[in-house]
N, C-alpha and C. Protein backbone atom coordinates (compact mmCIF):
# COMPACT_ATOMS: atom_id res chain seq x y z
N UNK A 1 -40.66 6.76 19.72
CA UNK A 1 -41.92 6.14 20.04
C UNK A 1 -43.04 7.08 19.58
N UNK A 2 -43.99 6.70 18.77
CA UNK A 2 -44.81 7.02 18.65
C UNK A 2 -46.08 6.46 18.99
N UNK A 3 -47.11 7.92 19.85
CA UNK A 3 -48.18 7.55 20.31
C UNK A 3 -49.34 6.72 19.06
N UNK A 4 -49.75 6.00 18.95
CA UNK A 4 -51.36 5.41 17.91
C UNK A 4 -52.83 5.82 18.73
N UNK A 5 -53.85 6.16 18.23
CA UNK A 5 -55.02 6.26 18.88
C UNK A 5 -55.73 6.03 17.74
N UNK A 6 -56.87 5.01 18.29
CA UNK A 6 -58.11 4.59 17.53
C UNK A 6 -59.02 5.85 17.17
N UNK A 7 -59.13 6.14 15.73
CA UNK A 7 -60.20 7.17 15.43
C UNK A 7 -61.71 7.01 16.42
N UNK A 8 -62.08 5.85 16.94
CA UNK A 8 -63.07 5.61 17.81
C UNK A 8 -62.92 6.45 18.99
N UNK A 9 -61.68 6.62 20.08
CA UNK A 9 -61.74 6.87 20.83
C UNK A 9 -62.23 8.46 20.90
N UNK A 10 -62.54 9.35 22.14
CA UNK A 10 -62.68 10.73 22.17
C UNK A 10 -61.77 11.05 22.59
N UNK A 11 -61.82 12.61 22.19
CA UNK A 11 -60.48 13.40 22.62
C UNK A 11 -60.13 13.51 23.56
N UNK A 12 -60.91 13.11 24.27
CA UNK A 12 -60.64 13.40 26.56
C UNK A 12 -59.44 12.67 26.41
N UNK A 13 -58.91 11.80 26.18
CA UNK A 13 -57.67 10.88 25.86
C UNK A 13 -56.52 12.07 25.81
N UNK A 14 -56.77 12.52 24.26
CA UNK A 14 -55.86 13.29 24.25
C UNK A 14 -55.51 14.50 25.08
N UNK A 15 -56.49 14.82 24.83
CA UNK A 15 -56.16 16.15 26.08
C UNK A 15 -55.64 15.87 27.06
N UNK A 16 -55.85 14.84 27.91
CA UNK A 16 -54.78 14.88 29.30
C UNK A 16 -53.61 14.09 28.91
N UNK A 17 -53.87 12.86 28.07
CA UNK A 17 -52.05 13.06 27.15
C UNK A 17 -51.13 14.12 27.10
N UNK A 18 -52.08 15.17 26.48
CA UNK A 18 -51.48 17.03 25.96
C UNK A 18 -51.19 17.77 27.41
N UNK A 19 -52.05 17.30 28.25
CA UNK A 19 -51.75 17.71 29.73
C UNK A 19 -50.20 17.37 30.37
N UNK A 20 -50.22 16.22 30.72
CA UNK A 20 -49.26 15.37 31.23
C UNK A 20 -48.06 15.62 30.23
N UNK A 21 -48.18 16.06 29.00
CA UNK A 21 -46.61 16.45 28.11
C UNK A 21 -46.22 17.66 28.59
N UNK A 22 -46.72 18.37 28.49
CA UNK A 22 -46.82 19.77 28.91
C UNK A 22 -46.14 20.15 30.23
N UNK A 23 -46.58 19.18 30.88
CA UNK A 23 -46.02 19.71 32.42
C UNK A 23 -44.86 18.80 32.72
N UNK A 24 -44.66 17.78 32.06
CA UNK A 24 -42.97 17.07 31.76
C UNK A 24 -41.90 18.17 31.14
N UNK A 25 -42.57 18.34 30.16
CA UNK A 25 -42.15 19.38 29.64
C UNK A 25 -41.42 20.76 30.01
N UNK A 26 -42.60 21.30 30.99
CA UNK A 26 -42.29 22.55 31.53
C UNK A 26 -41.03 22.46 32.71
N UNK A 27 -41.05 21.09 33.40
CA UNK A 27 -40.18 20.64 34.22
C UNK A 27 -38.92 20.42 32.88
N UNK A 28 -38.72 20.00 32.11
CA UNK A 28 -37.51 19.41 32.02
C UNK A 28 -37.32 20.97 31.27
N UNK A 29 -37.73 22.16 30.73
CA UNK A 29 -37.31 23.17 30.80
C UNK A 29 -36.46 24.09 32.00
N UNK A 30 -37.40 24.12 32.72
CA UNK A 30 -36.51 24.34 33.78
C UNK A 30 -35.25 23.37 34.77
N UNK A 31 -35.31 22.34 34.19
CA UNK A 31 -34.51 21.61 34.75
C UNK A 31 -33.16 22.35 33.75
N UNK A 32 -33.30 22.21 32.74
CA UNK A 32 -32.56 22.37 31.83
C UNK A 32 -31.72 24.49 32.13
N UNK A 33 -32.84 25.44 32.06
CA UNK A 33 -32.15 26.22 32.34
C UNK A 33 -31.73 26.27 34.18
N UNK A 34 -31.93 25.82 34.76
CA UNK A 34 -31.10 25.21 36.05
C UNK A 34 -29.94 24.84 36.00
N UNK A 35 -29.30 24.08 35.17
CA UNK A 35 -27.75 23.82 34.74
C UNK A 35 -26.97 24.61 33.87
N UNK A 36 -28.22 25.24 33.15
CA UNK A 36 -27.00 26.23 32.43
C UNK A 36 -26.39 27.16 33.28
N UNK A 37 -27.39 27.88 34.01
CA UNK A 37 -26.92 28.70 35.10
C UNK A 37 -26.55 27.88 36.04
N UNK A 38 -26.52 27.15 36.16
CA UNK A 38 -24.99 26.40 37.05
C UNK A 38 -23.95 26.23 36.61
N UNK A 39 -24.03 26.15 35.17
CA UNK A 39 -22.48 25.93 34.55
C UNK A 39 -22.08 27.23 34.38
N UNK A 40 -22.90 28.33 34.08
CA UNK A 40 -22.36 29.66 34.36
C UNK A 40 -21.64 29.74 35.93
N UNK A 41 -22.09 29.83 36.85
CA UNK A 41 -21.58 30.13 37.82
C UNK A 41 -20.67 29.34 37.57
N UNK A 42 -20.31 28.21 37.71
CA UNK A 42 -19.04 27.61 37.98
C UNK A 42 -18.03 28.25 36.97
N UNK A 43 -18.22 28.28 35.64
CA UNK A 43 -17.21 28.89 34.91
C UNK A 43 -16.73 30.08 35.56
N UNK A 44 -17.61 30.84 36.13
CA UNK A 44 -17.58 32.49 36.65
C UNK A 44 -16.38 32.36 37.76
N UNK A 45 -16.94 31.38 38.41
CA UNK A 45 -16.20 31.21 40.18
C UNK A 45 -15.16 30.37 39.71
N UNK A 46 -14.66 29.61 38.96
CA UNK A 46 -13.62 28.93 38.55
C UNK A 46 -12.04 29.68 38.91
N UNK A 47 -11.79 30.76 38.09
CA UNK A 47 -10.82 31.57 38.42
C UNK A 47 -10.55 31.94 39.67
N UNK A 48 -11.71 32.43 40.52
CA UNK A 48 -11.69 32.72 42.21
C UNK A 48 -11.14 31.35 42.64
N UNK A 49 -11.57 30.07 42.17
CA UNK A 49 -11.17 28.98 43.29
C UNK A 49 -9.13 28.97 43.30
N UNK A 50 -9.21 29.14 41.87
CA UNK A 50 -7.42 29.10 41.13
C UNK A 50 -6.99 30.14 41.79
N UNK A 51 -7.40 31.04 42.07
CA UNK A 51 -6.71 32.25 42.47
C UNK A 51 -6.02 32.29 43.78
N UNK A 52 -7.25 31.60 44.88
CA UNK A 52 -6.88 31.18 46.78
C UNK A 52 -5.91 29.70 46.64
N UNK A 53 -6.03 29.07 45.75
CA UNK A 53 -5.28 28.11 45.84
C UNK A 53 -3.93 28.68 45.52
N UNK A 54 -3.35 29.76 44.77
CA UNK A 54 -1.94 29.68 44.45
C UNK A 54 -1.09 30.32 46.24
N UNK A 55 -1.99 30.77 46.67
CA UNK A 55 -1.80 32.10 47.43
C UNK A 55 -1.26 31.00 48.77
């Protein structure tokens, strides 16, 4: 999808467009390193869970 804007309009438009990306943005960054380091831990703790289960 691409955004269109009328050469008429002013930039106030864009700018809080540029606002509102930005802070989607910054969220789905951290959303994103949030799972990696969750999939770290789990890989990490994986072996510990295998380990109490044989025992």
């Amino acid at each position: 999808m691409v955004l269109e804007m009328s050469p008429e309009t002013d930039g106030e438009e864009f700018v809080e467009l540029r606002k509102r990306w930005d802070r989607l943005h910054s969220l789905r960054v951290v959303l994103n390193v949030a799972g990696l380091g969750l999939l770290c831990v789990g890989l990490l703790t994986e072996p510990f869970v295998e380990e109490r289960r044989e025992r």
